[in-house]
PDB file of N, CA and C in Angstrom:
ATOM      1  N   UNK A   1     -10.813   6.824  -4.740  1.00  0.00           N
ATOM      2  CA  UNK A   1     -11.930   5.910  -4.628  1.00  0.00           C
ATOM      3  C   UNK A   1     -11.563   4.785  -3.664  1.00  0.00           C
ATOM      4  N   UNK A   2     -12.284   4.569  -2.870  1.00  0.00           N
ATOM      5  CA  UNK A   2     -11.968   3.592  -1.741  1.00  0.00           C
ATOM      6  C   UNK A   2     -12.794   2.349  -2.435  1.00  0.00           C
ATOM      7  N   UNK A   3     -11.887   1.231  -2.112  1.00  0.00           N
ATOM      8  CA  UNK A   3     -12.169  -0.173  -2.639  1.00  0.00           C
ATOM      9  C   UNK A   3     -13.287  -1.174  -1.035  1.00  0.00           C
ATOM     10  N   UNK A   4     -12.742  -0.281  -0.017  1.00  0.00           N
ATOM     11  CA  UNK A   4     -13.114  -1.322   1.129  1.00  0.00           C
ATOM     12  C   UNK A   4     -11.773  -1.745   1.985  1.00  0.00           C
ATOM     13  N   UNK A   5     -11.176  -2.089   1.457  1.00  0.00           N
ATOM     14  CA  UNK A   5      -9.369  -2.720   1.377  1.00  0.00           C
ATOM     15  C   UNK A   5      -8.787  -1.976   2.258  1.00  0.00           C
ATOM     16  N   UNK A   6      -7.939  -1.977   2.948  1.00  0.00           N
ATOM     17  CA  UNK A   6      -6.747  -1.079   3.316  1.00  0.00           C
ATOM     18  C   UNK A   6      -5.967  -0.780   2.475  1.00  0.00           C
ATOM     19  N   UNK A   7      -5.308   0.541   2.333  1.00  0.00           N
ATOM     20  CA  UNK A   7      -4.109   0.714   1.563  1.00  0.00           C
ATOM     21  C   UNK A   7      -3.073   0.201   2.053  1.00  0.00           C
ATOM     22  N   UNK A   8      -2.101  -0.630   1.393  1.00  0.00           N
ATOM     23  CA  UNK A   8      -1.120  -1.237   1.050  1.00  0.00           C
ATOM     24  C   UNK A   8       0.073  -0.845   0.819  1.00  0.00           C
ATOM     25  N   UNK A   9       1.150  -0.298   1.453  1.00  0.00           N
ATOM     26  CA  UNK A   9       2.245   0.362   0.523  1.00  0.00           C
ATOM     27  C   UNK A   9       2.571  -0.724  -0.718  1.00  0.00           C
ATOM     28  N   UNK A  10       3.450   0.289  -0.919  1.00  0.00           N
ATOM     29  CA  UNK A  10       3.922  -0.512  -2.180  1.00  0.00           C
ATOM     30  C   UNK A  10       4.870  -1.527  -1.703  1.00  0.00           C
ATOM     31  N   UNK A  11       5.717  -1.116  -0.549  1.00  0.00           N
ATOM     32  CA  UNK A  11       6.820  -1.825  -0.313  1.00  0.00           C
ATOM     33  C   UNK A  11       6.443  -3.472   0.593  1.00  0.00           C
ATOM     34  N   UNK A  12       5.025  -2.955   1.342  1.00  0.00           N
ATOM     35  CA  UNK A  12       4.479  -4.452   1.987  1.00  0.00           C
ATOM     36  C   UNK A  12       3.965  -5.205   0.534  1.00  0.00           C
ATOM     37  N   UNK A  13       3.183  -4.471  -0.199  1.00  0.00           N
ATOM     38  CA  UNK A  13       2.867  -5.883  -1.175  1.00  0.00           C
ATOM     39  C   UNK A  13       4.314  -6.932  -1.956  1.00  0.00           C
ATOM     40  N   UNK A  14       5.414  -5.526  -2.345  1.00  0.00           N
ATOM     41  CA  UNK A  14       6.256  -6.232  -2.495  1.00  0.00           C
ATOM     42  C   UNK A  14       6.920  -7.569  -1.924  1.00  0.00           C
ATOM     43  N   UNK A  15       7.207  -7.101  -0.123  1.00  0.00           N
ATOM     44  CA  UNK A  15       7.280  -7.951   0.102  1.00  0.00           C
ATOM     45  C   UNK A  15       6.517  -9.174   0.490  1.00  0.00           C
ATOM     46  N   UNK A  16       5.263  -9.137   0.253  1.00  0.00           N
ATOM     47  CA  UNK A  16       4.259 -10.201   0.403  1.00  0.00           C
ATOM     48  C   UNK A  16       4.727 -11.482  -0.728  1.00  0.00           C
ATOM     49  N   UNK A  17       5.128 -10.290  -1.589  1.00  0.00           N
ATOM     50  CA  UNK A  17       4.871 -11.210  -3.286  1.00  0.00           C
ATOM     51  C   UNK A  17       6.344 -11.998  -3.186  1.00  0.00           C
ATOM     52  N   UNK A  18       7.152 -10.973  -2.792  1.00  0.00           N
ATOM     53  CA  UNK A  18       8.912 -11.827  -3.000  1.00  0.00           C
ATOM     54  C   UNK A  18       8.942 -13.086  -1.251  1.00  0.00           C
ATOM     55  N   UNK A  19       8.024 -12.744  -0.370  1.00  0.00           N
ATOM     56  CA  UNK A  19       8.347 -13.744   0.697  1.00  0.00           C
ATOM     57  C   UNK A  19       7.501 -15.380  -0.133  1.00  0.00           C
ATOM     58  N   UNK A  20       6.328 -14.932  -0.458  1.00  0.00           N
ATOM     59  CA  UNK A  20       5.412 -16.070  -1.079  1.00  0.00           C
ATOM     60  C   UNK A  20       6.386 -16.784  -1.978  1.00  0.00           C
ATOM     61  N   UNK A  21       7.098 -16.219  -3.530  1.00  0.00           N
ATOM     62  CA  UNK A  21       7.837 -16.386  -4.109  1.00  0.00           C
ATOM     63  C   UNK A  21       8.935 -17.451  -3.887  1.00  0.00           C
ATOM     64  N   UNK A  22       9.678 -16.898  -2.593  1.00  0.00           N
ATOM     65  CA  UNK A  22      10.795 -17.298  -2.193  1.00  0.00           C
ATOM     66  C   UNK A  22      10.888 -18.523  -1.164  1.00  0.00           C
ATOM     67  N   UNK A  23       9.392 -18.359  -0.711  1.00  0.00           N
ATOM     68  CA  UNK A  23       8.628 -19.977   0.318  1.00  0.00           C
ATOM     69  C   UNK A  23       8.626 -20.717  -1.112  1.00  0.00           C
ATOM     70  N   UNK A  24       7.910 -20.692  -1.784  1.00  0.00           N
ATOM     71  CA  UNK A  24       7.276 -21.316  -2.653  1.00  0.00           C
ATOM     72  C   UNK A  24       8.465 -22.040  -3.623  1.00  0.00           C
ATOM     73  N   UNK A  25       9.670 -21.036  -4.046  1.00  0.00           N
ATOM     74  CA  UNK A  25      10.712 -21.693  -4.393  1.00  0.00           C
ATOM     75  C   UNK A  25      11.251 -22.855  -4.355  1.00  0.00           C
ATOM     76  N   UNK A  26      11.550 -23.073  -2.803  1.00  0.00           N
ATOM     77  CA  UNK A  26      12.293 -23.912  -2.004  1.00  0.00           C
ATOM     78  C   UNK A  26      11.339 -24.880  -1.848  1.00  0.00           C
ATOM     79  N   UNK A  27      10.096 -24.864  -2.029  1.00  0.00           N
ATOM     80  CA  UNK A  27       8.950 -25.982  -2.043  1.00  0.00           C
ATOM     81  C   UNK A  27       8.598 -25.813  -0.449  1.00  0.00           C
ATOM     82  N   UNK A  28       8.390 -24.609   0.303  1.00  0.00           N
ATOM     83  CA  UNK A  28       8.264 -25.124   1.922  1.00  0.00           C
ATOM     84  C   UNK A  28       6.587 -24.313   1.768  1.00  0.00           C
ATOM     85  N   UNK A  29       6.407 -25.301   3.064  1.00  0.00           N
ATOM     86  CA  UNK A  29       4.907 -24.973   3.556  1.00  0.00           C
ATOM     87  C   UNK A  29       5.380 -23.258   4.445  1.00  0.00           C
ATOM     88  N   UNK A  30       4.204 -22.558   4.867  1.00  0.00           N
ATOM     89  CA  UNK A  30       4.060 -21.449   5.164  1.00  0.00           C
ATOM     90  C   UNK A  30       4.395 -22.280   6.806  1.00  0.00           C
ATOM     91  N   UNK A  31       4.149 -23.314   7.528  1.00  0.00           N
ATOM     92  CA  UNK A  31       4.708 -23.825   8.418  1.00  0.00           C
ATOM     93  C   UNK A  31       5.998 -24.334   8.501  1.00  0.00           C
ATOM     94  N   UNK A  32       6.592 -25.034   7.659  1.00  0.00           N
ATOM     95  CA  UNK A  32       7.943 -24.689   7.774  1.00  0.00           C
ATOM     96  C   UNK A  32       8.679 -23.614   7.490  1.00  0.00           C
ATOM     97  N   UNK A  33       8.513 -22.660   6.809  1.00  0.00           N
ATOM     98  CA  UNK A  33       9.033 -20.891   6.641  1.00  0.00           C
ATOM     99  C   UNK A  33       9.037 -20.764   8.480  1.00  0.00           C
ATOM    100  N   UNK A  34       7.780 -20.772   9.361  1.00  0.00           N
ATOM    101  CA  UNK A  34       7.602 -20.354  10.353  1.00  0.00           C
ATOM    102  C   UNK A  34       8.442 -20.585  11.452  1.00  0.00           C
ATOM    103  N   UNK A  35       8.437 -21.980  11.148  1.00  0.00           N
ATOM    104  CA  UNK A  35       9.201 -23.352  12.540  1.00  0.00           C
ATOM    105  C   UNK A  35      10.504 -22.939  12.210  1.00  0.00           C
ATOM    106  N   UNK A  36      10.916 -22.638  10.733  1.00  0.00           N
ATOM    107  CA  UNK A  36      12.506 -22.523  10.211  1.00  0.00           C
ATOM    108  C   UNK A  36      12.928 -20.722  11.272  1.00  0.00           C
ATOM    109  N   UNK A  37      11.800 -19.844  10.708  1.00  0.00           N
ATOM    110  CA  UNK A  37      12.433 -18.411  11.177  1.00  0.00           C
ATOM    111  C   UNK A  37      12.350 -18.225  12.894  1.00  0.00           C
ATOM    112  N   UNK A  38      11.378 -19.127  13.199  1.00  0.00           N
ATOM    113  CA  UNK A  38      10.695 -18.578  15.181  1.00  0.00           C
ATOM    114  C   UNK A  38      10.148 -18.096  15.023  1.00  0.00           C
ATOM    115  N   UNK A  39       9.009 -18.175  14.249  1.00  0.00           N
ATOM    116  CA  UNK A  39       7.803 -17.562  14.191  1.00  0.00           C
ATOM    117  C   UNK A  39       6.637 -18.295  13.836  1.00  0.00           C
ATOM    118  N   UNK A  40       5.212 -17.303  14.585  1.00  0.00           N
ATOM    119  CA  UNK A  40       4.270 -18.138  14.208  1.00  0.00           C
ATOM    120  C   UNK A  40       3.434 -18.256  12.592  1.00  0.00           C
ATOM    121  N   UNK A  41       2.876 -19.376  12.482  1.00  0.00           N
ATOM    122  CA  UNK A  41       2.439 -19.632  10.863  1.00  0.00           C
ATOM    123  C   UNK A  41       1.392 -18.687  10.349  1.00  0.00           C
ATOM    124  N   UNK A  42       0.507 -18.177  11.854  1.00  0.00           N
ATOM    125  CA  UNK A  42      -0.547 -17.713  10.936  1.00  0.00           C
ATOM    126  C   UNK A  42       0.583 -16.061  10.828  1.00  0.00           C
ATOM    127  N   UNK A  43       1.028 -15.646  11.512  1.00  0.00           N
ATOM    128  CA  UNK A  43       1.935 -14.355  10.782  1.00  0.00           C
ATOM    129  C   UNK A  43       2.562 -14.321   9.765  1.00  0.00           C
ATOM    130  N   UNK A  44       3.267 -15.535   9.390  1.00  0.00           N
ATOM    131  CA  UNK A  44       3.902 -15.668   8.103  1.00  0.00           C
ATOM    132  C   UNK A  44       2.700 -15.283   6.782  1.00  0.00           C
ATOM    133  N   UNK A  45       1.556 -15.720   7.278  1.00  0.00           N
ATOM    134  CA  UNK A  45       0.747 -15.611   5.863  1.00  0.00           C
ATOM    135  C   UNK A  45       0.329 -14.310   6.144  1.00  0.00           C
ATOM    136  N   UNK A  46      -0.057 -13.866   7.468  1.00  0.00           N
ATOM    137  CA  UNK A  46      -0.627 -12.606   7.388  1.00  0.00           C
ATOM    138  C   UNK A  46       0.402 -11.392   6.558  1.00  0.00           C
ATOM    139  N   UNK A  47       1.827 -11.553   6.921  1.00  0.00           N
ATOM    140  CA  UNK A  47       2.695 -11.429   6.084  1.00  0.00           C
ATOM    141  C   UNK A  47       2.672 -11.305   4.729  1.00  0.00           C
ATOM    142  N   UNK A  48       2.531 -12.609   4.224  1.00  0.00           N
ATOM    143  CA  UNK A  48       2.184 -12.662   2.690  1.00  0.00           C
ATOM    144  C   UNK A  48       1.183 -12.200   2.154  1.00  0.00           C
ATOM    145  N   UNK A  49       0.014 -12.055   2.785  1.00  0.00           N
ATOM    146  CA  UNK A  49      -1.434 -10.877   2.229  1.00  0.00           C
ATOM    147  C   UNK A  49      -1.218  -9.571   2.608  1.00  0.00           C
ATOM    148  N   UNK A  50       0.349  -9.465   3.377  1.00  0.00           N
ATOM    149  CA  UNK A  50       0.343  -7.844   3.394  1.00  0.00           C
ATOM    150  C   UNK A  50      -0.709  -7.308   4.057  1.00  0.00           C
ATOM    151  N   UNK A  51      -1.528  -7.648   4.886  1.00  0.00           N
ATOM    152  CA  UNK A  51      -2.194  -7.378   6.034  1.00  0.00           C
ATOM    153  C   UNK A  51      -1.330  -7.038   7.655  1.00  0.00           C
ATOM    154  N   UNK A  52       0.184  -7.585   7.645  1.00  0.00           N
ATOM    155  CA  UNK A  52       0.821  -6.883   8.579  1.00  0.00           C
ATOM    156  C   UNK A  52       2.150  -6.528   7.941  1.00  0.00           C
ATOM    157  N   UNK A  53       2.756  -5.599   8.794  1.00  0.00           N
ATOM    158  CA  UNK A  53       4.375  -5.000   8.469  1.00  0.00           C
ATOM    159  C   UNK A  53       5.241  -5.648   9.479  1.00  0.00           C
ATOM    160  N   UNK A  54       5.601  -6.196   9.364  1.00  0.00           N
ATOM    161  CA  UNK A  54       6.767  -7.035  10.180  1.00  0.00           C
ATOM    162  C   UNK A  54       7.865  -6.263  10.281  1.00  0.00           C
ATOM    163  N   UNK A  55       8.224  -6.324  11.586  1.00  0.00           N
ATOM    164  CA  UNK A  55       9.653  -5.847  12.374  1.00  0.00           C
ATOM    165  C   UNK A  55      10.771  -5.772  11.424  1.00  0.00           C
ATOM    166  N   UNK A  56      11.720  -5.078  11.295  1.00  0.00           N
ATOM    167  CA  UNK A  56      13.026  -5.243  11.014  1.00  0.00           C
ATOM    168  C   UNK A  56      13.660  -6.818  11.157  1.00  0.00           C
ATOM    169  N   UNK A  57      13.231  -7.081  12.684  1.00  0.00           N
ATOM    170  CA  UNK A  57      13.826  -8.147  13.449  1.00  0.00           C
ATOM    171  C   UNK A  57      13.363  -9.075  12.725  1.00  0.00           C
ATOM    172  N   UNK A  58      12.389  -9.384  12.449  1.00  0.00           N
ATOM    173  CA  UNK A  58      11.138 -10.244  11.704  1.00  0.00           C
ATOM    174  C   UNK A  58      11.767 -10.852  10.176  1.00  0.00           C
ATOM    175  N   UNK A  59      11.854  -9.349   9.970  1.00  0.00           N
ATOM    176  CA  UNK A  59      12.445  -9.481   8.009  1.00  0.00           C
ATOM    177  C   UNK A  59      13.601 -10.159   8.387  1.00  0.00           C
ATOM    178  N   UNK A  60      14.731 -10.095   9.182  1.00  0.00           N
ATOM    179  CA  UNK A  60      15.745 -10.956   9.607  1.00  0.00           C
ATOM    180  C   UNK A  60      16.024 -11.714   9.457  1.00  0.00           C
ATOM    181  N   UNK A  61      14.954 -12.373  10.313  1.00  0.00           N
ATOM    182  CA  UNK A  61      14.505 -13.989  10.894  1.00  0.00           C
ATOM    183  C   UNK A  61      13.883 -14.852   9.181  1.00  0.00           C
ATOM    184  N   UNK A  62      13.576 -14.157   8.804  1.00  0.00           N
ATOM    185  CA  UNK A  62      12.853 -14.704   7.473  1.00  0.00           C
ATOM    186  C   UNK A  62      13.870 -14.903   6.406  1.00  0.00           C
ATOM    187  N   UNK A  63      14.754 -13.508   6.318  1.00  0.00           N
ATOM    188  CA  UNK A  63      15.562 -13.995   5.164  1.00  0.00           C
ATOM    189  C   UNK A  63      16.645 -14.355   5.472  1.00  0.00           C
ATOM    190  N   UNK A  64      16.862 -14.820   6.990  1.00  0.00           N
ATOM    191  CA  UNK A  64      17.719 -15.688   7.291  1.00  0.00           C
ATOM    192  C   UNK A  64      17.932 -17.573   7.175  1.00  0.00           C
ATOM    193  N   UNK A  65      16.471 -17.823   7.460  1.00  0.00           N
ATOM    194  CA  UNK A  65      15.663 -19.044   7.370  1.00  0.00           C
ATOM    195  C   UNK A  65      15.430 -18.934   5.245  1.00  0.00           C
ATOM    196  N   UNK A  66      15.591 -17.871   4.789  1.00  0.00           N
ATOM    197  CA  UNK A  66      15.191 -18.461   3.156  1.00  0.00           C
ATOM    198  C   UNK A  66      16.544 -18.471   3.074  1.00  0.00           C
ATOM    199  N   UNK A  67      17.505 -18.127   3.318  1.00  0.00           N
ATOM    200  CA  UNK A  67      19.088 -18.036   2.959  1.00  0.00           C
ATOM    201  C   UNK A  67      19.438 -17.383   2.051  1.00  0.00           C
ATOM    202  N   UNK A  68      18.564 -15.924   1.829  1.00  0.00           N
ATOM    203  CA  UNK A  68      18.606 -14.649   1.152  1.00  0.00           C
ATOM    204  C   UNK A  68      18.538 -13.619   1.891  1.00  0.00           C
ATOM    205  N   UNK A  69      19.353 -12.390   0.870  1.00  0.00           N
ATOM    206  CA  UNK A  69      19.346 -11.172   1.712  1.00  0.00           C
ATOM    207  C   UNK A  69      18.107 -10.962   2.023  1.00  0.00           C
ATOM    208  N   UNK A  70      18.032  -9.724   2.638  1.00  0.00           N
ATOM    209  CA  UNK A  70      16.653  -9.301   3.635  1.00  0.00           C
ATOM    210  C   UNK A  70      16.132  -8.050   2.166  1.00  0.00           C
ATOM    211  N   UNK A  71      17.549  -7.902   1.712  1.00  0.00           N
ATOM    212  CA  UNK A  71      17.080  -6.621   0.462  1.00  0.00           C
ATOM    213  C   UNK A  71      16.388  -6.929  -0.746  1.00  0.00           C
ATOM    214  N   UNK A  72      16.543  -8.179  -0.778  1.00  0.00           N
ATOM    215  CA  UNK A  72      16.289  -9.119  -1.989  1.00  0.00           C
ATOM    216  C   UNK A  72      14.725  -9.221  -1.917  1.00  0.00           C
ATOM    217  N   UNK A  73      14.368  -9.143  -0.469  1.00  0.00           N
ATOM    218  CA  UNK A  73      12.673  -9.553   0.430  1.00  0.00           C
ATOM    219  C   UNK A  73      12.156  -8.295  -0.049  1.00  0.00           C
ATOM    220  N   UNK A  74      12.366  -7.313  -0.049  1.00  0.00           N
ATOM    221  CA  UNK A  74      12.201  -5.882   0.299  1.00  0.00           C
ATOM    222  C   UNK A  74      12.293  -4.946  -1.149  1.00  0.00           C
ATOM    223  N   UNK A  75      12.845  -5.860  -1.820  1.00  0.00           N
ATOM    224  CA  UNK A  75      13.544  -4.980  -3.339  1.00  0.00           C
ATOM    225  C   UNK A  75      11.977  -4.475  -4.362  1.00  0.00           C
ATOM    226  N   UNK A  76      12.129  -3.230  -4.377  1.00  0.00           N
ATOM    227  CA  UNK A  76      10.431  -2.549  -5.267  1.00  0.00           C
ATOM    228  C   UNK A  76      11.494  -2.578  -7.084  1.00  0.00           C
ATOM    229  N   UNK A  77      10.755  -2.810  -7.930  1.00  0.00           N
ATOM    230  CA  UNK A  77      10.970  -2.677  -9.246  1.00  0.00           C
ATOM    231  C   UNK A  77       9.965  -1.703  -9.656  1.00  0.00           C
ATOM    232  N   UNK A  78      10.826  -1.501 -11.032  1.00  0.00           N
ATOM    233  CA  UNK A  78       9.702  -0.860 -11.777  1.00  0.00           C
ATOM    234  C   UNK A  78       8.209  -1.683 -12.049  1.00  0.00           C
ATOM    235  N   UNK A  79       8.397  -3.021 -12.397  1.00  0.00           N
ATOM    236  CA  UNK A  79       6.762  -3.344 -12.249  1.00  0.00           C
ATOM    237  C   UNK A  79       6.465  -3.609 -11.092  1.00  0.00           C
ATOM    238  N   UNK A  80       6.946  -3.107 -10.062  1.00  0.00           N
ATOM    239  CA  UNK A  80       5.349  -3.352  -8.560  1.00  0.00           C
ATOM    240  C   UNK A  80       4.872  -1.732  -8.420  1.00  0.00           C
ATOM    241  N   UNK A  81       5.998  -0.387  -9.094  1.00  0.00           N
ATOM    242  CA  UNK A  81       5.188   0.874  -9.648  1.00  0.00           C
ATOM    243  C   UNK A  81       4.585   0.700 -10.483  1.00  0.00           C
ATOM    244  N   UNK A  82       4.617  -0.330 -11.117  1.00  0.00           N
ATOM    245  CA  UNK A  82       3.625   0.673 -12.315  1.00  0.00           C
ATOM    246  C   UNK A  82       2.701  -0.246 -11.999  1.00  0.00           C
ATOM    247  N   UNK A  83       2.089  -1.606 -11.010  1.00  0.00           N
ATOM    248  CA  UNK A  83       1.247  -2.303 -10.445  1.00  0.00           C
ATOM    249  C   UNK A  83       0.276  -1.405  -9.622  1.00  0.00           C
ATOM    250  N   UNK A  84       1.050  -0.562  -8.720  1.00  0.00           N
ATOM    251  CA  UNK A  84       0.848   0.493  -8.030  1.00  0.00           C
ATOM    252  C   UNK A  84      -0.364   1.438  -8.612  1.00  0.00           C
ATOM    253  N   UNK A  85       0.228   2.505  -9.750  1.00  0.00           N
ATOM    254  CA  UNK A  85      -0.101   3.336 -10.539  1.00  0.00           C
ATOM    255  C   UNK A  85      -1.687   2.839 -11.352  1.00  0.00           C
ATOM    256  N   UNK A  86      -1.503   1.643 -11.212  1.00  0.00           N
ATOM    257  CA  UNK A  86      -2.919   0.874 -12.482  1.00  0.00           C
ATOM    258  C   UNK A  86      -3.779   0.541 -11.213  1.00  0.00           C
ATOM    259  N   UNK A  87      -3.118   0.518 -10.404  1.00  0.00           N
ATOM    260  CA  UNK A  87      -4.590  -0.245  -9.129  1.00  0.00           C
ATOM    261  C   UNK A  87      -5.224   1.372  -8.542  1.00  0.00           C
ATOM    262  N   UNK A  88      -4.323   2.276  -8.353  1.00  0.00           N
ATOM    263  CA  UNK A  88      -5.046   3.380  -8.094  1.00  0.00           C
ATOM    264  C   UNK A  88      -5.839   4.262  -8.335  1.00  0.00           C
TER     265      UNK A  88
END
């Protein structure tokens, strides 16, 4: 059943949810995440709605600027499957 939406992997929402998370932590604006990695602000959010897949290079730059691994950005659990499984 199509919602309208694009499909989403599992692994971009993940990391939408752990980049938001991990801004949000540290108390930074989605403009400083940006100014911190070399990148621009509105990508960072497009990022976080999982509306784009960012580079290798990208994920880098990001969890270099949060001062976390890049795997940590990227890491799927059992609840973003079974998030998965209930939205489908």
């Amino acid at each position: 059943m199509s919602t309208g939406r694009l499909e989403r992997s599992l692994l971009q929402q993940a990391l939408a949810r752990r980049l938001r998370a991990s801004r949000t932590r540290l108390g930074w604006s989605q403009e400083r995440l940006a100014s911190t990695a070399g990148l621009d602000r509105s990508y960072v959010g497009d990022i976080e709605r999982g509306v784009v897949s960012p580079t290798l290079q990208t994920l880098e730059k990001l969890s270099l600027a949060l001062g976390i691994p890049a795997s940590e950005l990227i890491r799927i659990e059992a609840a973003d499957a079974a998030d998965k499984k209930i939205a489908s």
